[in-house]
Each structure stands twice: as C-alpha cells, then as structure tokens.
C-alpha atoms as a PDB file:
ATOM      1  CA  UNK A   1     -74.653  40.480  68.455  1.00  0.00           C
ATOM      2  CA  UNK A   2     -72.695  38.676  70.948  1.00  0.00           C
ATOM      3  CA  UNK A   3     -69.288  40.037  72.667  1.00  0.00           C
ATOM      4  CA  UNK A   4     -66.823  37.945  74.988  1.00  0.00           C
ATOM      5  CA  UNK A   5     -66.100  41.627  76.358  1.00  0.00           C
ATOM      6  CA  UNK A   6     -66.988  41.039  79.582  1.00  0.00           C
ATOM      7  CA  UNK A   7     -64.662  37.730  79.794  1.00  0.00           C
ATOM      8  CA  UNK A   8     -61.841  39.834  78.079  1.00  0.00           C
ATOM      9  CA  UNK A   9     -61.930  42.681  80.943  1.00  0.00           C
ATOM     10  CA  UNK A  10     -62.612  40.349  83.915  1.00  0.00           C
ATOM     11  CA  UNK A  11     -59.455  38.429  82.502  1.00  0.00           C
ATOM     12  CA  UNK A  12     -57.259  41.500  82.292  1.00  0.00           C
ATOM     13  CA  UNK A  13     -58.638  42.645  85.847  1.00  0.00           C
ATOM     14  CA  UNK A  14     -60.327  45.623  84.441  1.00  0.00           C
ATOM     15  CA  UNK A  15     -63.751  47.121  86.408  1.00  0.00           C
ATOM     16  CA  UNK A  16     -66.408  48.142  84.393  1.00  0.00           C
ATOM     17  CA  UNK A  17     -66.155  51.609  85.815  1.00  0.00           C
ATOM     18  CA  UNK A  18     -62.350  51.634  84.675  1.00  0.00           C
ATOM     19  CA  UNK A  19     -63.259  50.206  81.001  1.00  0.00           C
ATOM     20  CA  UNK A  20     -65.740  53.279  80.963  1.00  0.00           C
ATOM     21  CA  UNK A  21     -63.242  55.787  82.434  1.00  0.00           C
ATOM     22  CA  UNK A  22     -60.726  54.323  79.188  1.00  0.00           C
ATOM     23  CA  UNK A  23     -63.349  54.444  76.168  1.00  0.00           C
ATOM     24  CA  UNK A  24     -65.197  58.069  77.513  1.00  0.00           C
ATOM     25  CA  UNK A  25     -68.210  55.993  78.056  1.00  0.00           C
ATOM     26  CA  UNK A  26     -70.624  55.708  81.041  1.00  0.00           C
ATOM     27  CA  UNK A  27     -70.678  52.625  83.453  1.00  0.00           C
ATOM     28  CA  UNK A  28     -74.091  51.827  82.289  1.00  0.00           C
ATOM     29  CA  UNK A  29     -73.137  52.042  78.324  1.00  0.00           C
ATOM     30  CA  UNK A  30     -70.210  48.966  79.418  1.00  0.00           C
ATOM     31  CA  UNK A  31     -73.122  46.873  81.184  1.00  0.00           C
ATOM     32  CA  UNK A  32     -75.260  47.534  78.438  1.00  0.00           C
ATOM     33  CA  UNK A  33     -73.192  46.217  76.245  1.00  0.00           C
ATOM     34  CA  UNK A  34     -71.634  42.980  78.596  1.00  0.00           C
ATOM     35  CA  UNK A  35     -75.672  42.074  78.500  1.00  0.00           C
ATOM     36  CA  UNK A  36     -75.760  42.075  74.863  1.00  0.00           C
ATOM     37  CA  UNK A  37     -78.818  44.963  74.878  1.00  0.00           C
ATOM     38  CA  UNK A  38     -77.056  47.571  73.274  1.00  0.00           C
ATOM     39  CA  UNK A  39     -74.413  46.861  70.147  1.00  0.00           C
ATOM     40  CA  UNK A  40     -71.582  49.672  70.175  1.00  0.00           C
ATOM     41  CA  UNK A  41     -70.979  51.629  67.251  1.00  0.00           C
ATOM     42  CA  UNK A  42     -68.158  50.705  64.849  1.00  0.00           C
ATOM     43  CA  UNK A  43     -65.788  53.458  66.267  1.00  0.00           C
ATOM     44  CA  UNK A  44     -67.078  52.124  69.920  1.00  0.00           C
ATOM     45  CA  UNK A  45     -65.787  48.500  69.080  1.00  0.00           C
ATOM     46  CA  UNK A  46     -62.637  49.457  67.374  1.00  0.00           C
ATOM     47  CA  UNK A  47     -61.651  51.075  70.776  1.00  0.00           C
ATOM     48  CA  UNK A  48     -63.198  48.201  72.562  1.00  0.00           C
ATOM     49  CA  UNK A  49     -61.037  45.870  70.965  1.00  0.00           C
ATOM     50  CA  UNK A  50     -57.569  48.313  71.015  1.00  0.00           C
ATOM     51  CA  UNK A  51     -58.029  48.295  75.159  1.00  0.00           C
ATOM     52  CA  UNK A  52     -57.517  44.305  74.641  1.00  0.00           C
ATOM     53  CA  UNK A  53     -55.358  44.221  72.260  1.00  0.00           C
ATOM     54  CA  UNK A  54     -57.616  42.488  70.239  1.00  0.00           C
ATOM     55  CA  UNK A  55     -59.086  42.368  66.436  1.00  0.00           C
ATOM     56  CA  UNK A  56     -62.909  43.795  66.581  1.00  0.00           C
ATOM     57  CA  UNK A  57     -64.160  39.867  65.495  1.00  0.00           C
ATOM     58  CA  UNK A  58     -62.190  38.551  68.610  1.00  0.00           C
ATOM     59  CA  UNK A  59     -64.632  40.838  70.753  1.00  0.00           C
ATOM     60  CA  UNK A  60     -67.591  40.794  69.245  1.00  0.00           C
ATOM     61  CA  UNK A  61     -69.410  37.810  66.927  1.00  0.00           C
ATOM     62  CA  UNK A  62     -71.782  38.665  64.598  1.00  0.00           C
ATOM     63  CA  UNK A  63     -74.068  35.933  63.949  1.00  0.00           C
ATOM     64  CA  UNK A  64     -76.276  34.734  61.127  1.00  0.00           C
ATOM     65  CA  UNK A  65     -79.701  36.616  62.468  1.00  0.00           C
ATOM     66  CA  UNK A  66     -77.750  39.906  62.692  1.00  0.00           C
ATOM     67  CA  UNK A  67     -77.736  39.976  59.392  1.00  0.00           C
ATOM     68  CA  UNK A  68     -81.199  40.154  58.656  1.00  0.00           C
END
C-alpha cells in the first residue's frame, strides 16, 4: 500500500522521532512505514491521519494489487 506520510510530516515540519513520540510508536515502526515495508493497522492509520488532519485515504492509497 502506498502512503504520502512521509511528504505530509516533512510538510508540517514533523521528525520521525516526534511522529513516533505522538502515535506511541517506535522510530523504526514510522520508517517502516515511510518505505512502504510495513502497512499500519487500521487503528495505526486512523491516528496517522488525525496527527495531519487528514481522512485515512488522503494518507494512505490502496491500490488495485492490494486487493488480491
């Protein structure tokens, strides 16, 4: 699944280890997900997408092979 979450945070001038600090995640579970190797789970998103103001699709795109 894709995710524009690391254009979203840069944009708002948040660090990773800031973005982790504000969900209760570790750095490593944000860069995980920036590089697309690890999709959050739907609770994970929803609070993604609250720290940017944002709608959950906004953040992350689901795309036609995710759906296999």
């Amino acid at each position: 699944m894709k995710n524009r979450m690391k254009e979203l945070r840069k944009t708002r001038g948040i660090s990773q280890d800031k973005m982790a600090q504000m969900l209760g995640v570790s750095r490593q579970t944000i860069i995980s997900i920036e590089r697309e190797r690890y999709n959050p789970s739907l609770p994970l998103a929803i609070q993604i997408a609250r720290c940017f103001d944002a709608q959950v699709e906004d953040v992350f795109i689901l795309e036609d092979k995710d759906l296999n």
